[in-house]
N, C-alpha and C. Protein backbone atom coordinates (compact mmCIF):
# COMPACT_ATOMS: atom_id res chain seq x y z
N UNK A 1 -10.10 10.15 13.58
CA UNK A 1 -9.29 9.79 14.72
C UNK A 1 -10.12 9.02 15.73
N UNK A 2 -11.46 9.39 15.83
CA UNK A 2 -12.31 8.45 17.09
C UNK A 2 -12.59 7.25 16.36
N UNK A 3 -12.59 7.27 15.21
CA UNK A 3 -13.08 5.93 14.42
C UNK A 3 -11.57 5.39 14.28
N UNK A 4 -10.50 5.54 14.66
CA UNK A 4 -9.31 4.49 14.57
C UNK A 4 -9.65 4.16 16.17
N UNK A 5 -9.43 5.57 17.13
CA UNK A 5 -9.52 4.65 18.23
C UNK A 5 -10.49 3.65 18.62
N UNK A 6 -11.84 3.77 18.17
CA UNK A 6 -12.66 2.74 18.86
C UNK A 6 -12.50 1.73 17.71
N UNK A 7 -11.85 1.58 16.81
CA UNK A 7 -11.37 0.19 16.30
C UNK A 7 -10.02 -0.20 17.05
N UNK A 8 -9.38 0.65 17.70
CA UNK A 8 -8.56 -0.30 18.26
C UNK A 8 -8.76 -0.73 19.98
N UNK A 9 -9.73 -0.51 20.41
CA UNK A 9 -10.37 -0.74 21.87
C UNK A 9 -11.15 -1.57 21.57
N UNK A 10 -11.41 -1.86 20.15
CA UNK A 10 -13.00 -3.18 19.64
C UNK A 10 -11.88 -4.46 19.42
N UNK A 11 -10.77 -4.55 19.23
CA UNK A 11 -9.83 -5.61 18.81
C UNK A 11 -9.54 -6.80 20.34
N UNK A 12 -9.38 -7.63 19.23
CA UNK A 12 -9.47 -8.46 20.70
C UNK A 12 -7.71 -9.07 21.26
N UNK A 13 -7.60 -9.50 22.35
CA UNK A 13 -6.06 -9.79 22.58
C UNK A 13 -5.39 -10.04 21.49
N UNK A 14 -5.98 -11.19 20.64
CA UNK A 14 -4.89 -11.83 19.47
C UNK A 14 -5.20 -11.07 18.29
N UNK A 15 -6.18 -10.16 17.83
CA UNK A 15 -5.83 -9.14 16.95
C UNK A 15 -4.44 -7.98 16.90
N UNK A 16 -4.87 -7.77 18.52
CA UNK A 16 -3.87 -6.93 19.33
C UNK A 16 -2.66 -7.29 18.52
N UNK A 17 -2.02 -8.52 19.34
CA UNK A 17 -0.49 -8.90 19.17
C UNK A 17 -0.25 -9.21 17.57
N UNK A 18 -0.85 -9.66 16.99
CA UNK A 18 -0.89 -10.01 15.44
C UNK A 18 -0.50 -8.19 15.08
N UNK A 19 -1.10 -7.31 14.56
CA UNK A 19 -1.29 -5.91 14.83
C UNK A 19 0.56 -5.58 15.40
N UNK A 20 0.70 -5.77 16.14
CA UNK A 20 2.05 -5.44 16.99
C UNK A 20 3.15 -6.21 16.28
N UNK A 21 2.66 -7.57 15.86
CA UNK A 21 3.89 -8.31 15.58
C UNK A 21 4.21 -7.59 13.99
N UNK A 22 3.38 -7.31 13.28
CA UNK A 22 3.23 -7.16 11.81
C UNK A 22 3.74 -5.48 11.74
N UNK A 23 3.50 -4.63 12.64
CA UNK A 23 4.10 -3.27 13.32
C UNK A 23 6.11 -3.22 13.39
N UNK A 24 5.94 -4.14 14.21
CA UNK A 24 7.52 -4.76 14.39
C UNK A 24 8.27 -5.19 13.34
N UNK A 25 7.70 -6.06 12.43
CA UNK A 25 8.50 -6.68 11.12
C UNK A 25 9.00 -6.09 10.27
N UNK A 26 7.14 -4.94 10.11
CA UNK A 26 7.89 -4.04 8.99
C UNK A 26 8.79 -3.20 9.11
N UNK A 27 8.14 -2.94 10.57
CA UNK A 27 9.47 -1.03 10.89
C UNK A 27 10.81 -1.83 10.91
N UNK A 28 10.94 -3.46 10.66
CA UNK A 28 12.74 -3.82 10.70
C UNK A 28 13.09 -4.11 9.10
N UNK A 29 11.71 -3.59 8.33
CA UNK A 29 12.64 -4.30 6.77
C UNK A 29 12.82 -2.77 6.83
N UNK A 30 13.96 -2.68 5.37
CA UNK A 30 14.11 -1.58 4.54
C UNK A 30 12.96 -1.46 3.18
N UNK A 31 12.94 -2.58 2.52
CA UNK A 31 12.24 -2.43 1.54
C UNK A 31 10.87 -3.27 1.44
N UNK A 32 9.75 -3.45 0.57
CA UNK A 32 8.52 -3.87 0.64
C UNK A 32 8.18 -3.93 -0.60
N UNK A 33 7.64 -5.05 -1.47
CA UNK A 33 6.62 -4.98 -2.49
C UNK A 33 5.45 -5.38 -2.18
N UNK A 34 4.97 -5.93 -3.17
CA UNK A 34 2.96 -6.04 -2.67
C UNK A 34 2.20 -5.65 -4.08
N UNK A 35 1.64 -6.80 -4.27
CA UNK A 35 1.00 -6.28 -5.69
C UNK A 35 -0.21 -6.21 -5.26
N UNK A 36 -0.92 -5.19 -6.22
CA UNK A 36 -2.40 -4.47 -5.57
C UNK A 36 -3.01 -4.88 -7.09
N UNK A 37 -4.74 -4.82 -6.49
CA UNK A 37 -5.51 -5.14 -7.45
C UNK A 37 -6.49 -4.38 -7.50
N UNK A 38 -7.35 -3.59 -8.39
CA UNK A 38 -8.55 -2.99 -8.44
C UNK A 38 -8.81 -2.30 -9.24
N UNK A 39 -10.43 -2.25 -9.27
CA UNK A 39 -11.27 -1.73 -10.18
C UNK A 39 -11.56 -0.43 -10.59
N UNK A 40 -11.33 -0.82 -12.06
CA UNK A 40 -11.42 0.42 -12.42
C UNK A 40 -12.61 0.49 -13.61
N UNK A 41 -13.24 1.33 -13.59
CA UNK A 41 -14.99 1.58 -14.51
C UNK A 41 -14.91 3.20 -15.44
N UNK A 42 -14.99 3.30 -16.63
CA UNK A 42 -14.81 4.37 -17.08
C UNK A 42 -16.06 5.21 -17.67
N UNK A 43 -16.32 6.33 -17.81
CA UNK A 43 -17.54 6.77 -17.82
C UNK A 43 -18.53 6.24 -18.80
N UNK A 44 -17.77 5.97 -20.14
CA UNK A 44 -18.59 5.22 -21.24
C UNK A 44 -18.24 3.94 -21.26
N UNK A 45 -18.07 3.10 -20.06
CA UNK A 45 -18.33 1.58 -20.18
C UNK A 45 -18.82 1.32 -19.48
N UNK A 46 -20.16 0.66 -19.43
CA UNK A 46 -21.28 -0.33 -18.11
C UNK A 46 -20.06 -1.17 -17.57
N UNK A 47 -19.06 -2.01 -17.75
CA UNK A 47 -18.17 -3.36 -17.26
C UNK A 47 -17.13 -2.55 -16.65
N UNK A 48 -16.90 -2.79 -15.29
CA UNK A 48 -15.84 -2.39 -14.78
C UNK A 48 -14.51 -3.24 -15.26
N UNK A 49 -13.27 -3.04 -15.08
CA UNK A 49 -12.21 -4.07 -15.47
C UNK A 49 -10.97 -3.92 -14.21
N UNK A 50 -10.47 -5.01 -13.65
CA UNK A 50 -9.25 -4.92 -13.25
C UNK A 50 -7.84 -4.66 -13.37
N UNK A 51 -7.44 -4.10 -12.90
CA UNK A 51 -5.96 -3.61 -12.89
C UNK A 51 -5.21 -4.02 -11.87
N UNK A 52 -3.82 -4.65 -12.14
CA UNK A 52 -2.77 -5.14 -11.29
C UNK A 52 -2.00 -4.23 -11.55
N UNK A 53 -1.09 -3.71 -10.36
CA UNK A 53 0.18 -3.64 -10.12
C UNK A 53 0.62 -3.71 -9.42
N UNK A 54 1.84 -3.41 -9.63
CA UNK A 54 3.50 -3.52 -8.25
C UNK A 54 3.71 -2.08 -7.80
N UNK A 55 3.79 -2.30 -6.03
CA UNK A 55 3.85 -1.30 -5.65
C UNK A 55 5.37 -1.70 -4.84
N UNK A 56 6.14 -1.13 -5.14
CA UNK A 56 7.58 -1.36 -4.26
C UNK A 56 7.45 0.30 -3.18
N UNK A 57 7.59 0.00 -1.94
CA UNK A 57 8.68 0.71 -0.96
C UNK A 57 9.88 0.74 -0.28
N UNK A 58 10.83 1.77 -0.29
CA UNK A 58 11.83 1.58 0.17
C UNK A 58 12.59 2.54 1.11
N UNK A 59 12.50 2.59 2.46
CA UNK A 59 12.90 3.50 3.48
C UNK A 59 13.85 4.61 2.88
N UNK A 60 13.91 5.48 2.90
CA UNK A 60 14.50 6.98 2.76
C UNK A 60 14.33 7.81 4.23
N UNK A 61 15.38 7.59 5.10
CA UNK A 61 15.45 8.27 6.86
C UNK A 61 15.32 9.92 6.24
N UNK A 62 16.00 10.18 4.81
CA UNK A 62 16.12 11.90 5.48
C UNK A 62 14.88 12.47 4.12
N UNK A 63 14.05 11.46 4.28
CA UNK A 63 12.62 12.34 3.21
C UNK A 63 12.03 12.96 4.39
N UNK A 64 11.49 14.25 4.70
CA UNK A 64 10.80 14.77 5.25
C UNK A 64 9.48 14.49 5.03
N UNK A 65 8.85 14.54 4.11
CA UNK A 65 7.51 13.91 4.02
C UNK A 65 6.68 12.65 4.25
N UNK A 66 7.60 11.67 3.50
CA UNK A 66 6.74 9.98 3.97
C UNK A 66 7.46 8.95 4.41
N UNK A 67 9.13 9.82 4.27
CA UNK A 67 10.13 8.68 4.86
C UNK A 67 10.85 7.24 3.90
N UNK A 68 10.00 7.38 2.60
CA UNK A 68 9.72 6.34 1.85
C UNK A 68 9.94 6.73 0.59
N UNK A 69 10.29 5.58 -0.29
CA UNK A 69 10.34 5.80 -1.84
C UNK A 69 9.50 4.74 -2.18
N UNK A 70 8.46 5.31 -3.10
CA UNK A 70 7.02 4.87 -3.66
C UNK A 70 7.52 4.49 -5.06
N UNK A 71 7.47 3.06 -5.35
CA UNK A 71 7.49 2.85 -6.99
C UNK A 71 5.92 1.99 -7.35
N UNK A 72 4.87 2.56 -8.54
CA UNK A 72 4.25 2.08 -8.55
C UNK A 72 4.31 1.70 -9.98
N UNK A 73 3.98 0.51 -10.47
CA UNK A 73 4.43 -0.10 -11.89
C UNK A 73 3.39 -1.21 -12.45
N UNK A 74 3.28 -1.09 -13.42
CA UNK A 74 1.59 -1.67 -14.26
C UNK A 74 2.09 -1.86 -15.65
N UNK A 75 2.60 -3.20 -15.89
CA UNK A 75 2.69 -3.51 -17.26
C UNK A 75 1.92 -4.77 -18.02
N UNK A 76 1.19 -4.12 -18.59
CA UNK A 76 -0.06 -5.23 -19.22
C UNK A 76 0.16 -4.82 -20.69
N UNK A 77 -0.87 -5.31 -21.50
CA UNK A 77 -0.78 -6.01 -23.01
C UNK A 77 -1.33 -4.12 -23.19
N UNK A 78 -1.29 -2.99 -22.81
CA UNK A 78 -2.39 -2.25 -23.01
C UNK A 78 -1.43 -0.97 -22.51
N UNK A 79 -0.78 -1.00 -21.63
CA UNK A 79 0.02 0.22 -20.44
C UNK A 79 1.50 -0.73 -20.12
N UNK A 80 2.54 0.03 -20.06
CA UNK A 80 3.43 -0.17 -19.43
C UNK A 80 4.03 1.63 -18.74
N UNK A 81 3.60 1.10 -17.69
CA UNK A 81 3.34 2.33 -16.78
C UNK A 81 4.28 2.58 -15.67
N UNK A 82 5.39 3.20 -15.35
CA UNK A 82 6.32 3.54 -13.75
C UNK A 82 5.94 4.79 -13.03
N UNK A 83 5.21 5.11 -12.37
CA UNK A 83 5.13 6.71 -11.85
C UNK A 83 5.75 6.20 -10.23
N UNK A 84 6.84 7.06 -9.99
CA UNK A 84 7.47 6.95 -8.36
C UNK A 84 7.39 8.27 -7.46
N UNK A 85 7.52 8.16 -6.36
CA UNK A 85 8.08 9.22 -5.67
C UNK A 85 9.68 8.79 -4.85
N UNK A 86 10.09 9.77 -5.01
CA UNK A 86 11.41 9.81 -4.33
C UNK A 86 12.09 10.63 -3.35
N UNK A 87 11.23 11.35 -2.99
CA UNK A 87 11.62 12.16 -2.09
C UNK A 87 12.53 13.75 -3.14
């Protein structure tokens, strides 16, 4: 918690409003995708390798927990993968 606040007292005016405007946009969509990327290294391989997927969200007002429905989805030559939450 002290390390969010003194990152947000270190930001400068136009971080600020950027920060606020991007605050505003989202809390007006309902839904969100975003594809994510990263590494993954397994105990018997020296070469790490990348992994893509799709992460969809989609507002849920009466989830008590995150408010949100989590779809995360990974289909390559290797995995075709859906794990969600739904409240």
């Amino acid at each position: 918690m002290l390390c969010a606040a003194a990152l947000a007292l270190s930001q400068t005016r136009s971080q600020t409003k950027l920060r606020d405007k991007v605050i505003v946009k989202y809390s007006s969509n309902e839904r969100m995708s975003y594809i994510i990327a990263y590494t993954v290294k397994s105990f018997d391989d020296d070469v790490p390798y990348i992994v893509e997927a799709t992460v969809t969200t989609k507002r849920l007002k009466n989830d008590s927990a995150f408010k949100e429905m989590f779809m995360y989805s990974r289909k390559d030559s290797t995995v075709n993968l859906t794990k969600h939450y739904d409240g």
